[in-house]
Protein backbone atom coordinates (compact mmCIF):
# COMPACT_ATOMS: atom_id res chain seq x y z
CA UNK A 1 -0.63 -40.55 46.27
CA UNK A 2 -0.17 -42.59 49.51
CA UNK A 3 -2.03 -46.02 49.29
CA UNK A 4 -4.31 -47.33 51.81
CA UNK A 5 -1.98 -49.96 52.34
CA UNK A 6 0.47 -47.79 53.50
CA UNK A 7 -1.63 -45.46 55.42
CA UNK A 8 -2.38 -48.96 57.47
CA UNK A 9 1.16 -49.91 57.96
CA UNK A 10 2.02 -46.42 59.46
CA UNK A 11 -0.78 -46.72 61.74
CA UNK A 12 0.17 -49.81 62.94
CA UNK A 13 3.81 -49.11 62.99
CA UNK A 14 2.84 -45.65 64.92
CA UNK A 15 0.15 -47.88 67.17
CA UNK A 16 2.66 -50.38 68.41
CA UNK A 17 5.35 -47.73 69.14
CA UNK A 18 3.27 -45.23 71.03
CA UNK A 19 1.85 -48.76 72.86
CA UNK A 20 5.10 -50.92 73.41
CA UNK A 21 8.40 -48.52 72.61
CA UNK A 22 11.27 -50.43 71.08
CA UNK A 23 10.17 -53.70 71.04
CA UNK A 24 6.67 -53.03 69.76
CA UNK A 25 6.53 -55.43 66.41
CA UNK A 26 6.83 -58.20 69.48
CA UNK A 27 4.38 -56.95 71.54
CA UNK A 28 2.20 -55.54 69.35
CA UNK A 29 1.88 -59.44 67.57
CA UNK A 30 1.35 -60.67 71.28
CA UNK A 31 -1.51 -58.15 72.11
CA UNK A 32 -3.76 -59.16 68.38
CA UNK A 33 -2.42 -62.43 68.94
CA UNK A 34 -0.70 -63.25 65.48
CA UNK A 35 3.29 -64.33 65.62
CA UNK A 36 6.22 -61.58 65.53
CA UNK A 37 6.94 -62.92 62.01
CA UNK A 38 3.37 -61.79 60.53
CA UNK A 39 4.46 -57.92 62.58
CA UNK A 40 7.40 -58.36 60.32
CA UNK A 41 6.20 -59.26 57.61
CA UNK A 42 3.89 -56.63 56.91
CA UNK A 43 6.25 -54.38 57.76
CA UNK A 44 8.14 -55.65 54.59
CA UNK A 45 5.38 -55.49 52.88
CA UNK A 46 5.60 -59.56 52.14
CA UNK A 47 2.41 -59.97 53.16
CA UNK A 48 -0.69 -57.51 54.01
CA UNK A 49 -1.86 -57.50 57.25
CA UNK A 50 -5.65 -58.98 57.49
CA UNK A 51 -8.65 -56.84 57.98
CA UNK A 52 -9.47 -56.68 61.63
CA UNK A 53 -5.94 -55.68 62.73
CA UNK A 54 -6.96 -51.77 62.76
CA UNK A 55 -9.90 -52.29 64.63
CA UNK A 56 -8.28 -54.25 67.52
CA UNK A 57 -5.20 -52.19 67.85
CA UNK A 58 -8.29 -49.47 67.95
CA UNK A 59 -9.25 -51.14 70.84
CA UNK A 60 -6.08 -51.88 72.50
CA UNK A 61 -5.75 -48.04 72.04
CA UNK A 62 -8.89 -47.02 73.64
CA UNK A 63 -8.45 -49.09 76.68
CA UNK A 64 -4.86 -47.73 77.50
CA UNK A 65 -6.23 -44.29 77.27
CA UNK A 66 -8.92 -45.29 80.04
CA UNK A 67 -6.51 -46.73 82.23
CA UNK A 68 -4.25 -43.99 81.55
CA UNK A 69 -7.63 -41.43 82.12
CA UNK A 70 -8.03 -42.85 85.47
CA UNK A 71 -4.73 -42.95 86.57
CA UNK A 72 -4.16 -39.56 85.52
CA UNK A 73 -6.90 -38.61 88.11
CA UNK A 74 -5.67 -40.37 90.66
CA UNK A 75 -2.38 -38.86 90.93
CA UNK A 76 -3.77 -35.70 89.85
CA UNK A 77 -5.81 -35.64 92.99
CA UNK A 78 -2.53 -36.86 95.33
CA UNK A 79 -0.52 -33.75 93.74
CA UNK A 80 -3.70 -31.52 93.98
CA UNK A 81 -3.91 -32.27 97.25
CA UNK A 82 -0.22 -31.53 98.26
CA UNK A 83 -0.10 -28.02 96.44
């Protein structure tokens, strides 16, 4: 059976890639506003990541996919209009 623990680090290793690419762990640390060492360390499982993590890279999700909802719009309606 998977832990919770390590349903959480898959998120947040999933999370920061689908965010940031290849240098998520960096970014990712910048955007909840911990160091790139804490990214790291939970990654290694040295230490556990603290509770509100999930819920702000829940948020850091959700407005991406607005700005990328209204951009998708946009240039939908430039390409709709050239078709």
């Amino acid at each position: 059976m998977i832990s919770d623990s390590e349903v959480a680090l898959t998120l947040i290793r999933r999370s920061g890639e689908s965010l940031f690419g290849t240098a998520w762990q960096s970014e990712l640390a910048r955007s909840l506003g911990v160091t790139p060492r804490a990214v790291r360390n939970w990654m290694e499982r040295k230490n556990a990541p603290r509770p509100d993590v999930l819920p702000k890279i829940l948020l850091i999700l959700k407005e991406r996919q607005s700005q990328a909802s209204l951009l998708i719009n946009e240039i939908d309606a430039i390409v709709g209009e050239k078709s």
